[in-house]
N, C-alpha and C. Protein backbone atom coordinates (compact mmCIF):
# COMPACT_ATOMS: atom_id res chain seq x y z
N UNK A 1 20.15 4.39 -28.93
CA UNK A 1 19.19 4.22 -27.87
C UNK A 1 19.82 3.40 -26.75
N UNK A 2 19.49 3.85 -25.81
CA UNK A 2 19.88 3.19 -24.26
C UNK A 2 19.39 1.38 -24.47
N UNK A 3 20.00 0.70 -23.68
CA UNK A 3 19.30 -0.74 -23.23
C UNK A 3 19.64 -1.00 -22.14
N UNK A 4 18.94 -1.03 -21.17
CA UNK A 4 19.07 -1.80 -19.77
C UNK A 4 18.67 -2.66 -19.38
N UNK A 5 19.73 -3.56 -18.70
CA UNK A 5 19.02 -5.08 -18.58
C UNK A 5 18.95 -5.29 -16.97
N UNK A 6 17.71 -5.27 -17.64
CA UNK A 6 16.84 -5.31 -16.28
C UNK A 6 16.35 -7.00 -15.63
N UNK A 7 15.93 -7.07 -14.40
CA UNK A 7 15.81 -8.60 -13.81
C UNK A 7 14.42 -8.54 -14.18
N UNK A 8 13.91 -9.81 -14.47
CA UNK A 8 12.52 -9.56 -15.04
C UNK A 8 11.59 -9.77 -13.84
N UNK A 9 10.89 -8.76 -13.96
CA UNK A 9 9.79 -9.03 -12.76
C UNK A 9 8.55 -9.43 -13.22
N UNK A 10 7.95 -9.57 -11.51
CA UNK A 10 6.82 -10.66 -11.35
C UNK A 10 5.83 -9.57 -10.29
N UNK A 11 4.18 -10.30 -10.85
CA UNK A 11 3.78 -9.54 -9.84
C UNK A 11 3.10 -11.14 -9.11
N UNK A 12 3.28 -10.84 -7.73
CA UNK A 12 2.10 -11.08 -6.64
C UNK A 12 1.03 -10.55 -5.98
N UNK A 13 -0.03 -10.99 -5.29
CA UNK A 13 -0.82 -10.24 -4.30
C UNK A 13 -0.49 -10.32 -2.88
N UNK A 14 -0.10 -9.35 -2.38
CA UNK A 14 0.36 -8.92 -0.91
C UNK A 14 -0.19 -9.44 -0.32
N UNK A 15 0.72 -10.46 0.87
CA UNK A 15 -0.40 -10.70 2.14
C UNK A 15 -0.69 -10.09 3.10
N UNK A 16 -1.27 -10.14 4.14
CA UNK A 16 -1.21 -9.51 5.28
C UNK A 16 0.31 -9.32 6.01
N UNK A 17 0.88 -10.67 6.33
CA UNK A 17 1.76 -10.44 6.72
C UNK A 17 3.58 -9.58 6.08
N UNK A 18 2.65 -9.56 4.66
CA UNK A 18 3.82 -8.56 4.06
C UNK A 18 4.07 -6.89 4.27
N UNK A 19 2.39 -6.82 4.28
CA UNK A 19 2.12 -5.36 4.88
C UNK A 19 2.79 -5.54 6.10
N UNK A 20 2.46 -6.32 7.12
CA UNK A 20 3.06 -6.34 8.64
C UNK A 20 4.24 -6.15 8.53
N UNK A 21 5.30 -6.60 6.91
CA UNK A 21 7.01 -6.59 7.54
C UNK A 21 7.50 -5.35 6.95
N UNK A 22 6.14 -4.07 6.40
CA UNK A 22 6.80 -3.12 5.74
C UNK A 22 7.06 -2.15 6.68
N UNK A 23 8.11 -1.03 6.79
CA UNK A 23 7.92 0.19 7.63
C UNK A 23 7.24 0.93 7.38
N UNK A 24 6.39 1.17 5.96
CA UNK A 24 5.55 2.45 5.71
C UNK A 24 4.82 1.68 4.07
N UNK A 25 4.04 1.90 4.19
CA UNK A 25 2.93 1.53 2.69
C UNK A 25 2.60 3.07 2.05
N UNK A 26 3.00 3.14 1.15
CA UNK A 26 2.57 4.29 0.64
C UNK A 26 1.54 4.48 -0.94
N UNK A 27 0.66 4.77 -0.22
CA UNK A 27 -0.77 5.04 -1.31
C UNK A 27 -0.25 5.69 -2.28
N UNK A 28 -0.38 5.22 -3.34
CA UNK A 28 0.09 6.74 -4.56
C UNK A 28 -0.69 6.71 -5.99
N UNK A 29 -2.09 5.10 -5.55
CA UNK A 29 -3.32 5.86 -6.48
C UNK A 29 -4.12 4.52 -6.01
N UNK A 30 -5.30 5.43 -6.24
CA UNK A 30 -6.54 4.61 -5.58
C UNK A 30 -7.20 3.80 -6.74
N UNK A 31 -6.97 2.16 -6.26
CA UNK A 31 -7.37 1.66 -6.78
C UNK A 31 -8.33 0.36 -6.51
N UNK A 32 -9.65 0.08 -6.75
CA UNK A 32 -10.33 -0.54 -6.10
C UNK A 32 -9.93 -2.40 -6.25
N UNK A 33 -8.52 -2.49 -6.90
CA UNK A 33 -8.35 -3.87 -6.90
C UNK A 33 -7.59 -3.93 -5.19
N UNK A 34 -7.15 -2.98 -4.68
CA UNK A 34 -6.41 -3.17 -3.17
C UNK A 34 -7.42 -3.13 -2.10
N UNK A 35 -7.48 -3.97 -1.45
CA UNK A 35 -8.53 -3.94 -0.05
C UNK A 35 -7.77 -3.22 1.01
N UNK A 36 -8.07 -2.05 0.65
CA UNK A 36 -7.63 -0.90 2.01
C UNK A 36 -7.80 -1.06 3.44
N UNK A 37 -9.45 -1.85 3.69
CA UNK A 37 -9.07 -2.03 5.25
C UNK A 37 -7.74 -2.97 5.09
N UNK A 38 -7.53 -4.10 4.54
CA UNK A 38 -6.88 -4.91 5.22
C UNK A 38 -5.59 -4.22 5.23
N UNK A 39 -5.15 -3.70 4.09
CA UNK A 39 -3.69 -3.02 4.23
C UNK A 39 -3.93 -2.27 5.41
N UNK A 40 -4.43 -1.42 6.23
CA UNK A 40 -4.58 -0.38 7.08
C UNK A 40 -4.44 -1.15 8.12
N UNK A 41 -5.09 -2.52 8.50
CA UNK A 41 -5.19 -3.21 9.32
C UNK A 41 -3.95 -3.83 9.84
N UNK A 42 -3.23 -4.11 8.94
CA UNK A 42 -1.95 -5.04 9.02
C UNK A 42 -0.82 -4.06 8.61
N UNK A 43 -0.76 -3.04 8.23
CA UNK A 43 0.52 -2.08 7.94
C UNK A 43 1.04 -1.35 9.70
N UNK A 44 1.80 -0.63 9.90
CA UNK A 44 2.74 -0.10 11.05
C UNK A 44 2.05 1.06 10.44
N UNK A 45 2.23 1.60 9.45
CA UNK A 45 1.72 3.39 9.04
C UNK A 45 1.63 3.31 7.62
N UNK A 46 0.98 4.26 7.67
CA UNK A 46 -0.08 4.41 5.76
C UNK A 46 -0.03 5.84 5.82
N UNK A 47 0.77 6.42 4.46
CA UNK A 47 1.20 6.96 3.76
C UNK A 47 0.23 7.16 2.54
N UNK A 48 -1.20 7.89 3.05
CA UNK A 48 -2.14 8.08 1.50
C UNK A 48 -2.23 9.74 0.70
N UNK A 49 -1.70 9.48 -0.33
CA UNK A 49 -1.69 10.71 -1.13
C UNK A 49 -2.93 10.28 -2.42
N UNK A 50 -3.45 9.96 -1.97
CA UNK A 50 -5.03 9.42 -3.24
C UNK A 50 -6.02 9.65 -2.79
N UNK A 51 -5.72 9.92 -1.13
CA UNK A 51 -7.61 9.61 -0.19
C UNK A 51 -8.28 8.59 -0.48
N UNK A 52 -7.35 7.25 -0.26
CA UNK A 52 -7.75 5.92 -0.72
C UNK A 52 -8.89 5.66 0.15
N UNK A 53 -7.74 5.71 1.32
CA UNK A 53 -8.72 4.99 2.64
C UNK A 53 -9.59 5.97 3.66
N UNK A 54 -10.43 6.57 2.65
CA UNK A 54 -11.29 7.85 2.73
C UNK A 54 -12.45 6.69 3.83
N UNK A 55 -12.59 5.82 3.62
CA UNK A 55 -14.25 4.73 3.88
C UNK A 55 -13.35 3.86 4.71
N UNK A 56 -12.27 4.15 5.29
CA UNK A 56 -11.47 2.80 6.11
C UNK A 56 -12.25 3.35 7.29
N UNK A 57 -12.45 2.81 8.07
CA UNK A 57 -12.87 3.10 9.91
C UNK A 57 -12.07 3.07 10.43
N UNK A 58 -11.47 1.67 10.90
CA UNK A 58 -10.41 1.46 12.04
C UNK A 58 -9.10 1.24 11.43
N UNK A 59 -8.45 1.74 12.61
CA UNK A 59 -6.91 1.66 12.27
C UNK A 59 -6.62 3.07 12.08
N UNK A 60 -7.52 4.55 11.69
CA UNK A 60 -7.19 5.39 11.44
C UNK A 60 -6.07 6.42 11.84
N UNK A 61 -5.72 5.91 13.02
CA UNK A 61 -4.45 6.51 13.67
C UNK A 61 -3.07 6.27 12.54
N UNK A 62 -3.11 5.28 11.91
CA UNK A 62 -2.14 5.04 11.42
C UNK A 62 -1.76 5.52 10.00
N UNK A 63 -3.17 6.37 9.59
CA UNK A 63 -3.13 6.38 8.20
C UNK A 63 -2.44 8.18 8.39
N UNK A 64 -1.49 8.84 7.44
CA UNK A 64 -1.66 10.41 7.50
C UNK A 64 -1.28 10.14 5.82
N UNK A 65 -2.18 11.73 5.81
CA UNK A 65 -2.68 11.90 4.33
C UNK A 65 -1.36 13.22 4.05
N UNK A 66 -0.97 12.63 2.39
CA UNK A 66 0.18 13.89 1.81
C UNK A 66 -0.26 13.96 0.64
């Protein structure tokens, strides 16, 4: 059997300004622990393949659906 040694990861909760330093956020499942306006709000472009931010209002220019 394979072993890869891997760096052990960690999770955090994203701030606003992390969304702000990404080039693209990409949706890839809808989940109601992520607050979609705010990602939408503070991201450059949104990348949703879930129809997350189906109920987002503003910001919608930025969101395109795959």
């Amino acid at each position: 059997m394979r072993h890869y040694d891997l760096p052990a990861m960690t999770t955090a909760q994203p701030a606003p300004d992390y969304y702000a330093s990404l080039d693209c956020v990409l949706i890839s499942t809808d989940d109601s622990l992520f607050n979609w306006d705010e990602i939408v709000q503070h991201a450059t472009l949104v990348v949703d393949t879930r129809n997350a931010t189906k109920n987002v209002t503003s910001g919608r220019e930025k969101i395109f659906k795959a």
